[in-house]
C-alpha atoms as a PDB file:
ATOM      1  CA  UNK A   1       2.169  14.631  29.128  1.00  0.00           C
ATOM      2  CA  UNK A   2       0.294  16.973  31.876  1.00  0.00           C
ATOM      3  CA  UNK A   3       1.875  20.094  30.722  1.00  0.00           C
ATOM      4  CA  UNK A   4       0.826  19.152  27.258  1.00  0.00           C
ATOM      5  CA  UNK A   5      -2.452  18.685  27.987  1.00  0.00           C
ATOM      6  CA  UNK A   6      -3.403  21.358  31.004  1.00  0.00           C
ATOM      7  CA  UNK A   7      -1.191  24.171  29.706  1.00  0.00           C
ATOM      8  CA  UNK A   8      -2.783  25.012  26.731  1.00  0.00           C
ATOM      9  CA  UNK A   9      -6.114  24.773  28.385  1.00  0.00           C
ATOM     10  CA  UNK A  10      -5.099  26.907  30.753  1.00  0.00           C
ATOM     11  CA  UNK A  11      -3.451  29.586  28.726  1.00  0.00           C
ATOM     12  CA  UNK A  12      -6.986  30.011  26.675  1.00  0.00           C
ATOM     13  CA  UNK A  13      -9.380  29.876  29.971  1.00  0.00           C
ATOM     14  CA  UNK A  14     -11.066  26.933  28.448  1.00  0.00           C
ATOM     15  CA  UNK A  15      -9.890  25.698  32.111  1.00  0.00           C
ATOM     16  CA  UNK A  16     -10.050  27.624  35.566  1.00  0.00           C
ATOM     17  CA  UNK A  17      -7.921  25.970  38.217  1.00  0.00           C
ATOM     18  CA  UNK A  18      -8.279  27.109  41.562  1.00  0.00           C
ATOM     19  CA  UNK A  19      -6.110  26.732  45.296  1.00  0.00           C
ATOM     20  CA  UNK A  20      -7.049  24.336  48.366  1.00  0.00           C
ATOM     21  CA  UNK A  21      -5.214  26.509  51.048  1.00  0.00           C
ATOM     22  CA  UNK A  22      -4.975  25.271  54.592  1.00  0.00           C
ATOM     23  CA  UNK A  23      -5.977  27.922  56.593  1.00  0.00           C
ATOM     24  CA  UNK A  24      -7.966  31.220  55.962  1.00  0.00           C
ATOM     25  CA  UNK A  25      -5.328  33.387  57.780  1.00  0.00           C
ATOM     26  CA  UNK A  26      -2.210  32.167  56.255  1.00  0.00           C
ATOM     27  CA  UNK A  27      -0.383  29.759  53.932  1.00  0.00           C
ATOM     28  CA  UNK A  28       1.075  27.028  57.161  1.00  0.00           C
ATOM     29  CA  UNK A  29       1.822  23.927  55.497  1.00  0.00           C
ATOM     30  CA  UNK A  30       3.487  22.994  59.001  1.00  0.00           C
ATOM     31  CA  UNK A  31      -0.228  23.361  60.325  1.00  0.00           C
ATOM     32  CA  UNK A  32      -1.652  20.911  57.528  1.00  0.00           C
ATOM     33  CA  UNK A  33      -4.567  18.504  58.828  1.00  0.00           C
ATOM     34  CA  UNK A  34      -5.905  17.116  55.409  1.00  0.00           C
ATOM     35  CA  UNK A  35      -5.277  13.968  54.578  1.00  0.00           C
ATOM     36  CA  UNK A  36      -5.987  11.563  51.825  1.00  0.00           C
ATOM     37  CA  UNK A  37      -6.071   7.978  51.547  1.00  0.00           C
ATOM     38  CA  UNK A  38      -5.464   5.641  48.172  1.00  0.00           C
ATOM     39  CA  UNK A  39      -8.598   3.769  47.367  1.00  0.00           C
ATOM     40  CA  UNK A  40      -7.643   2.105  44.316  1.00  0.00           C
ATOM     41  CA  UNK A  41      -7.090   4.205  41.068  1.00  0.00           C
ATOM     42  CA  UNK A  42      -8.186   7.212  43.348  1.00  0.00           C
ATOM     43  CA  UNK A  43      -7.711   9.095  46.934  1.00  0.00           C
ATOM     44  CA  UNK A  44     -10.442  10.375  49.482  1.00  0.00           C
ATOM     45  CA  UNK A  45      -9.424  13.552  51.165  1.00  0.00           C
ATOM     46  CA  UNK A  46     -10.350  13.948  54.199  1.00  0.00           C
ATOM     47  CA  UNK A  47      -9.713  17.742  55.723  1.00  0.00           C
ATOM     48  CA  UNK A  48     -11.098  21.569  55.343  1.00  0.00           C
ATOM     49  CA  UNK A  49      -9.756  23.674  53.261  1.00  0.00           C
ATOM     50  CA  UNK A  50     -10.392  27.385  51.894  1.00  0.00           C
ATOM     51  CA  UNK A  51     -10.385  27.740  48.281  1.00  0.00           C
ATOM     52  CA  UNK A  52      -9.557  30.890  45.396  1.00  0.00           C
ATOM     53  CA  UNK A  53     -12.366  31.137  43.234  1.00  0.00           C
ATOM     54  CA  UNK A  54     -13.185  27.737  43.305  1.00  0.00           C
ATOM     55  CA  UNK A  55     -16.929  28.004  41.964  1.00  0.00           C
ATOM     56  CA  UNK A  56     -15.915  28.849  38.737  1.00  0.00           C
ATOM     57  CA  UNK A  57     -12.675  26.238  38.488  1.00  0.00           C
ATOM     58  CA  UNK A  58     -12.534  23.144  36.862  1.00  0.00           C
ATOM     59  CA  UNK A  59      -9.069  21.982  38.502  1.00  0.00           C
ATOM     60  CA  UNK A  60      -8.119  22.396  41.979  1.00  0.00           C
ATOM     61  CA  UNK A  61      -4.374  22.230  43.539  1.00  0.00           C
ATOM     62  CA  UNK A  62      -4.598  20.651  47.215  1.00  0.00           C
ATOM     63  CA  UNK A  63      -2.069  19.718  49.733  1.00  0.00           C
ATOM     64  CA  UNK A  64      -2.368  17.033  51.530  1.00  0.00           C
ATOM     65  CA  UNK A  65      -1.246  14.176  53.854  1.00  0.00           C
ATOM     66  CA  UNK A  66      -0.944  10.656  51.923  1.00  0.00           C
ATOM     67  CA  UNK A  67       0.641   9.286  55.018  1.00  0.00           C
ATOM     68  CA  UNK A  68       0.462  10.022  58.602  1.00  0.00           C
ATOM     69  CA  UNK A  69       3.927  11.281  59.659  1.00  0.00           C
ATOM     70  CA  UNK A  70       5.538  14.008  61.827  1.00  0.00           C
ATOM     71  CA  UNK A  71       3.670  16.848  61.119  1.00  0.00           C
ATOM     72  CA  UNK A  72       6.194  19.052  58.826  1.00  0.00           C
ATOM     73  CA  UNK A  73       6.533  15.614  56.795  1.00  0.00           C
ATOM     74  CA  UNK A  74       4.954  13.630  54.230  1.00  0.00           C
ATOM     75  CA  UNK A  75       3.174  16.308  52.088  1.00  0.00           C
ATOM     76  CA  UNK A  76       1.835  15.740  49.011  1.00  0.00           C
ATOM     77  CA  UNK A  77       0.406  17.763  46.266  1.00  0.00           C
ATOM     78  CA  UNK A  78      -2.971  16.345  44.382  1.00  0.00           C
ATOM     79  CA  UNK A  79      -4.797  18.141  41.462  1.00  0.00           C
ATOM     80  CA  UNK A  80      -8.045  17.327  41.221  1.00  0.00           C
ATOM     81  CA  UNK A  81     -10.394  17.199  38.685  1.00  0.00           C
ATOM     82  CA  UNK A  82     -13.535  19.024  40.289  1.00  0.00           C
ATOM     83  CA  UNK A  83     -16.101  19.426  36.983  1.00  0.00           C
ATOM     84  CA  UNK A  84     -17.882  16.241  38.342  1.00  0.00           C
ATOM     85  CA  UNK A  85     -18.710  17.940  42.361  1.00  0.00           C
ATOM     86  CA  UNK A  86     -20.814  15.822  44.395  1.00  0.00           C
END
């Protein structure tokens, strides 16, 4: 169903995604601090992140903590829907 739907829209730029990286320097997932929490039918992130173009995107890729475990452990991967920004 995603591919179905995002693909397309990606292939003809009628949507820009962009990338939540962790730190500015480098790509250290081992390093990740971001977190985000189920709230319902949604999450709340919590966490900094530098992002790739992300003024102009309409989806954005972010790693994250959903649970609080060793550090190297428990990653998740969220794409969010960032048309509607605060």
């Amino acid at each position: 169903m995603q591919k179905k739907h995002y693909l397309p829209r990606i292939l003809s730029s009628e949507d820009w995604w962009c990338q939540a990286i962790p730190s500015r320097d480098r790509f250290d997932l081992a390093s990740l601090k971001t977190a985000a929490e189920r709230q319902g039918d949604h999450y709340i992130v919590n966490g900094q992140k530098m992002n790739t173009h992300g003024q102009w995107a309409d989806m954005c890729f972010c790693w994250c903590h959903l649970e609080r475990r060793e550090e190297t452990g428990g990653i998740s991967f969220l794409l969010i829907d960032i048309t509607h920004r605060a």
